[in-house]
N, C-alpha and C. Protein backbone atom coordinates (compact mmCIF):
# COMPACT_ATOMS: atom_id res chain seq x y z
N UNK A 1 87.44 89.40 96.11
CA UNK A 1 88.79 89.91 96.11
C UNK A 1 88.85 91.15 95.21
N UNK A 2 89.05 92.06 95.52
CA UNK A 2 89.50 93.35 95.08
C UNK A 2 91.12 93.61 94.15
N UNK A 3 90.37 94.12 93.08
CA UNK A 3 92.01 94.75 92.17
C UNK A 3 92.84 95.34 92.42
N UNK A 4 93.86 95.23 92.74
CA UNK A 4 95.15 96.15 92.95
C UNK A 4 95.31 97.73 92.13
N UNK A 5 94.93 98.49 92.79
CA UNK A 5 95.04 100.45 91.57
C UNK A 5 96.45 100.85 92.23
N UNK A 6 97.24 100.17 90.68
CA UNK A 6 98.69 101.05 90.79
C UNK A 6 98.60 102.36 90.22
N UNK A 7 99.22 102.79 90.87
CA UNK A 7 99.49 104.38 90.24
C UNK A 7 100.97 104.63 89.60
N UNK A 8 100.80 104.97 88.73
CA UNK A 8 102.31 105.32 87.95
C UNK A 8 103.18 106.24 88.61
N UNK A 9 104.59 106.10 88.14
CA UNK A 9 105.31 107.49 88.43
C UNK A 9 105.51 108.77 87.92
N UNK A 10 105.06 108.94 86.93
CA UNK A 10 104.50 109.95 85.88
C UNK A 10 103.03 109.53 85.26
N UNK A 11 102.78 111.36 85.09
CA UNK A 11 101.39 110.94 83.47
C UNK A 11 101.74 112.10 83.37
N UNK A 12 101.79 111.93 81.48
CA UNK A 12 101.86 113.06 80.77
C UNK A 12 99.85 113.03 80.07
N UNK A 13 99.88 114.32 80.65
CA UNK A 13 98.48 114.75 80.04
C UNK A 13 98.53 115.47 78.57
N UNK A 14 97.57 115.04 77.87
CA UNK A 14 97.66 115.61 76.29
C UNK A 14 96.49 116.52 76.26
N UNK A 15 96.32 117.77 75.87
CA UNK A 15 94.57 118.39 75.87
C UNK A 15 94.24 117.60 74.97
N UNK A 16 93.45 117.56 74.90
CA UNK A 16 92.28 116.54 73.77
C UNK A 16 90.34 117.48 73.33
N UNK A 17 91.26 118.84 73.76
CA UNK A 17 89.77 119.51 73.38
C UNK A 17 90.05 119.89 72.29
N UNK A 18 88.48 120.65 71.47
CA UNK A 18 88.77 120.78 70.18
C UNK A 18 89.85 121.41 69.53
N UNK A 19 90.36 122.59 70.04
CA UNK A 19 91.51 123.64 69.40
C UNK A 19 92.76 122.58 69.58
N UNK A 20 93.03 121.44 70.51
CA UNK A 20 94.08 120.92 70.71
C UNK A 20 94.30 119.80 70.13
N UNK A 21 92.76 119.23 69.52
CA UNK A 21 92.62 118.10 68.87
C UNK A 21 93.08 118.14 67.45
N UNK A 22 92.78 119.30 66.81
CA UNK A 22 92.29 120.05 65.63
C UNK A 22 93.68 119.92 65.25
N UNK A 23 95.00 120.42 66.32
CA UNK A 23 96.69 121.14 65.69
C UNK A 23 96.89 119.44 66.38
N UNK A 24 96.54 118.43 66.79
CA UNK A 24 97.66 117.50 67.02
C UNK A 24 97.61 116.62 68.14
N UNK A 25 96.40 117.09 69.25
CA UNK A 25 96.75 116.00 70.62
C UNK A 25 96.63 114.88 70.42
N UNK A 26 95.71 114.61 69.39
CA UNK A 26 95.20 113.24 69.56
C UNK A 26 96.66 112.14 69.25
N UNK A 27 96.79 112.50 68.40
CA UNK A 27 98.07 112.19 67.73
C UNK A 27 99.54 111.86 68.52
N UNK A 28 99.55 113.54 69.59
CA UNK A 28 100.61 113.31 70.53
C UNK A 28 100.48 112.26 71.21
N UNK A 29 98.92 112.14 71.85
CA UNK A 29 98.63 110.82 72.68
C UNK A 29 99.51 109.58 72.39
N UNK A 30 98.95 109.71 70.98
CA UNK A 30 99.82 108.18 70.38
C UNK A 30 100.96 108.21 70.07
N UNK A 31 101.88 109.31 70.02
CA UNK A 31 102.98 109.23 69.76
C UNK A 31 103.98 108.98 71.22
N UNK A 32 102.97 109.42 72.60
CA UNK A 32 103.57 109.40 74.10
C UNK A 32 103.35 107.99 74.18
N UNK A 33 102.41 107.41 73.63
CA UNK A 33 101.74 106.03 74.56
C UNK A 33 102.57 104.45 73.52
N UNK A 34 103.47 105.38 72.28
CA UNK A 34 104.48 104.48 71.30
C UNK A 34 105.66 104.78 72.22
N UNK A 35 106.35 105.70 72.42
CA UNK A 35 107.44 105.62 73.26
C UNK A 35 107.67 105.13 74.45
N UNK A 36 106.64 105.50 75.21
CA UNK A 36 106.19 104.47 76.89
C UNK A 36 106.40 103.04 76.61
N UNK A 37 105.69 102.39 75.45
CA UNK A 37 105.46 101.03 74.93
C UNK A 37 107.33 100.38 74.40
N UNK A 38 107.71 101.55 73.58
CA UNK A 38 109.47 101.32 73.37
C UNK A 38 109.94 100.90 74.33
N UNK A 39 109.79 101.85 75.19
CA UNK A 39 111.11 102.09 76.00
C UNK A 39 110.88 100.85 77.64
N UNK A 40 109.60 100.13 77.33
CA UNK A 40 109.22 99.69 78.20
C UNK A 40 108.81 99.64 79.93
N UNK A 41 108.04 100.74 79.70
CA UNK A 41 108.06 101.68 80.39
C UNK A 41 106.00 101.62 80.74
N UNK A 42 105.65 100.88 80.34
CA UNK A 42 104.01 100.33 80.75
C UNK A 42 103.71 100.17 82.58
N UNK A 43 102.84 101.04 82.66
CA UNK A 43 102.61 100.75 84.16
C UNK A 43 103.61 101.47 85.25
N UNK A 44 104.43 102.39 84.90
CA UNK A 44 105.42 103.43 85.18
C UNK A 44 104.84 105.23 84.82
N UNK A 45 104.36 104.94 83.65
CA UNK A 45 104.12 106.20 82.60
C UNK A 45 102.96 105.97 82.43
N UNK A 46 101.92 106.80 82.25
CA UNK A 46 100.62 106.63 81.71
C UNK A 46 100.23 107.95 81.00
N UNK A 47 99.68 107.86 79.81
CA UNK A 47 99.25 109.16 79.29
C UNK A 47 97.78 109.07 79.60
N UNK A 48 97.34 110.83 79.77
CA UNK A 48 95.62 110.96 79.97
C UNK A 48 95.55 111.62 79.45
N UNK A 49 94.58 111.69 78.92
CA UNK A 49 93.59 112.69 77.71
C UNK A 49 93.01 113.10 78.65
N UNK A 50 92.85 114.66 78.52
CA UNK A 50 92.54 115.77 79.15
C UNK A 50 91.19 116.36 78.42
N UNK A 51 90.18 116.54 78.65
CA UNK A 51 89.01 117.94 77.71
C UNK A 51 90.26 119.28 78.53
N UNK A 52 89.28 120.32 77.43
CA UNK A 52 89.91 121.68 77.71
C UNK A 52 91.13 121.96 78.77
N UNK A 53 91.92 122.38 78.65
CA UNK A 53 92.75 122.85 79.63
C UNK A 53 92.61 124.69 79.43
N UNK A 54 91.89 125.01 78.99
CA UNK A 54 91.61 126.59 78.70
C UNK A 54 93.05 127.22 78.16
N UNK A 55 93.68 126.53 77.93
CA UNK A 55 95.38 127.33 76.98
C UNK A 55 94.88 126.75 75.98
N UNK A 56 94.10 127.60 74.92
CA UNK A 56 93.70 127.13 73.38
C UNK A 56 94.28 127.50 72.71
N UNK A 57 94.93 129.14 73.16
CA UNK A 57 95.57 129.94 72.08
C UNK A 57 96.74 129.43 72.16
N UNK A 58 97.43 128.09 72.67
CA UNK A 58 98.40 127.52 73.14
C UNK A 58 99.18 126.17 72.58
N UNK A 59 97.48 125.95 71.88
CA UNK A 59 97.37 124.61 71.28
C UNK A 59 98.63 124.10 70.27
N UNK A 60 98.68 122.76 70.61
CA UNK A 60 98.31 121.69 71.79
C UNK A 60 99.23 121.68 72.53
N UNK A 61 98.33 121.38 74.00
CA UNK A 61 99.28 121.62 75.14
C UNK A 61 99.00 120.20 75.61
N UNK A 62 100.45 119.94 76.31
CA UNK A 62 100.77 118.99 77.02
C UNK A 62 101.40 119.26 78.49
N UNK A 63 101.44 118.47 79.52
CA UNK A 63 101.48 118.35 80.84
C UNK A 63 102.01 117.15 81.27
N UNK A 64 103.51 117.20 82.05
CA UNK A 64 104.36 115.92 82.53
C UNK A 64 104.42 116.68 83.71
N UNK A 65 103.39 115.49 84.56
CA UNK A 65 103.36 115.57 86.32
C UNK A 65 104.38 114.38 86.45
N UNK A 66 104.98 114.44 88.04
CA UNK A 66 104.91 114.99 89.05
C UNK A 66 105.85 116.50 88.64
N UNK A 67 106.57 116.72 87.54
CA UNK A 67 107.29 117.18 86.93
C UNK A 67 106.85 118.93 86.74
N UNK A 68 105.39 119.32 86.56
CA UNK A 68 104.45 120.27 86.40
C UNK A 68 105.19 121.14 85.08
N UNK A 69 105.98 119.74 84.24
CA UNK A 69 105.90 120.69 83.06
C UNK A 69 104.75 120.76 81.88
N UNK A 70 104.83 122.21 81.59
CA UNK A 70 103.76 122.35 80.70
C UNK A 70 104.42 122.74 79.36
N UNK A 71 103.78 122.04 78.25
CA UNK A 71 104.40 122.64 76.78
C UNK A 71 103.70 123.19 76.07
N UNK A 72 103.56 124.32 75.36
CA UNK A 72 102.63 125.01 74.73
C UNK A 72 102.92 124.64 73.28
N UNK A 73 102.25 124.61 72.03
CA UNK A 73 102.47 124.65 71.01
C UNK A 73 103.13 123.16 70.75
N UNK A 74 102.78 122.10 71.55
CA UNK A 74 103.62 120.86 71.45
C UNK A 74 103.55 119.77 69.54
N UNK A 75 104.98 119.77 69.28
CA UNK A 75 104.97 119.28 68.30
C UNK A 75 105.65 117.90 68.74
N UNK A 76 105.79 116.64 67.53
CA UNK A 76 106.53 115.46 67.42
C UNK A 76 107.75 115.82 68.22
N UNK A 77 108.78 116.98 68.00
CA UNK A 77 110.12 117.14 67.98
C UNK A 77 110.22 117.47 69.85
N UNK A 78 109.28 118.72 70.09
CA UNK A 78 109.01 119.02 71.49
C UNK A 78 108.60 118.15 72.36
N UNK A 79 107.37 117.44 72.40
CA UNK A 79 107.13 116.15 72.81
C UNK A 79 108.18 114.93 73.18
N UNK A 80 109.34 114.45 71.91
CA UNK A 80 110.01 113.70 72.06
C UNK A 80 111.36 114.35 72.97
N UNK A 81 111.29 115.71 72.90
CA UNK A 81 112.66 116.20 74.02
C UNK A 81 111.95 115.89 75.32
N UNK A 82 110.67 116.55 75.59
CA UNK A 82 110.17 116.30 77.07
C UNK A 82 110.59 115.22 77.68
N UNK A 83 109.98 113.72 76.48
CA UNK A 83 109.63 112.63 77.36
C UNK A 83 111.41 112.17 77.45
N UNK A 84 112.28 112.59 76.85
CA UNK A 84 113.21 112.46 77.16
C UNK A 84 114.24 112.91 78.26
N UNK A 85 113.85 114.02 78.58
CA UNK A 85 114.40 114.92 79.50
C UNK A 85 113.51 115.01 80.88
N UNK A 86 111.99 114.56 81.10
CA UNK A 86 111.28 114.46 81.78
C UNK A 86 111.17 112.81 82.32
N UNK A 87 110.96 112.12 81.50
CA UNK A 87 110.74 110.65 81.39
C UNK A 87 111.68 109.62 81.40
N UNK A 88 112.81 109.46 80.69
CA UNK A 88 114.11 108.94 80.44
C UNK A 88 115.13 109.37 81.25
N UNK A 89 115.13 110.54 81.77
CA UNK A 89 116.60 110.70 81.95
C UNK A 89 116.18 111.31 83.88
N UNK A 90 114.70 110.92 84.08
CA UNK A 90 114.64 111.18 85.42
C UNK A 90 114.77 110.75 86.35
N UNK A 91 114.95 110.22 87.69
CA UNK A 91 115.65 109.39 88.59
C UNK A 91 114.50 108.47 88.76
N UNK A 92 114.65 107.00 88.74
CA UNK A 92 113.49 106.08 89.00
C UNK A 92 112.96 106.61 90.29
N UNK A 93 111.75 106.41 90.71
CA UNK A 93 110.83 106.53 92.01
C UNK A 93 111.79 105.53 93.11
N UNK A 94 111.98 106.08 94.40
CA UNK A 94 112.55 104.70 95.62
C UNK A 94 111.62 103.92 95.78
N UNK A 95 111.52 102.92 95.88
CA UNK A 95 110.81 101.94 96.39
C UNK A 95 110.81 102.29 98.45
N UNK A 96 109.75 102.24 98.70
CA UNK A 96 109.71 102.24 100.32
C UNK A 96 109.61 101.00 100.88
C-alpha cells in the first residue's frame, strides 16, 4: 500500500544559501514554520528551504507561491505582514 503525497495550498520558500543564511533565513524558516504551527495551519502551509536563489544582494529573500510573492531584505516584521496578508487573510483553496 502506497502513501498518500498531499500537497499544500501554499509554500513559502526561505533562501537558505550562504548570503541569506548569514542576514537571517535560517531563522525566518523557523519563525514561518512557528506561525503555520499557531495558527494551525500544518499540512495547508509548508515552508522549503531553498540553496541560492541568485538575489544575494537581496538577502534574505523569501517566496509565497501560489501567490509569486517575493520579499527582498526579509525581516521578523516583513515576514510576519506577508504570512499575514498572503497566508491568513487569503481565500481557503475549494475543495473539488
Amino acid at each position: 500500500m502506497s502513501k498518500r503525497f498531499d500537497t499544500p495550498d501554499k509554500v513559502i520558500y526561505v533562501c537558505t544559501g550562504s548570503k541569506c543564511k548569514k542576514k537571517g533565513g535560517k531563522d525566518l524558516g523557523k519563525l514561518f514554520r512557528s506561525m503555520i504551527k499557531e495558527m494551525g495551519l500544518k499540512g495547508q502551509v509548508e515552508v522549503v528551504k531553498t540553496d541560492c536563489t541568485d538575489r544575494c544582494d537581496f538577502a534574505p529573500v523569501t517566496c509565497i507561491q501560489p501567490d509569486n510573492l517575493w520579499t527582498p531584505y526579509t525581516d521578523e516584521l516583513k515576514a510576519k505582514a506577508a504570512f499575514q496578508e498572503h497566508i491568513l487573510q487569503a481565500s481557503p483553496k475549494e475543495n473539488h
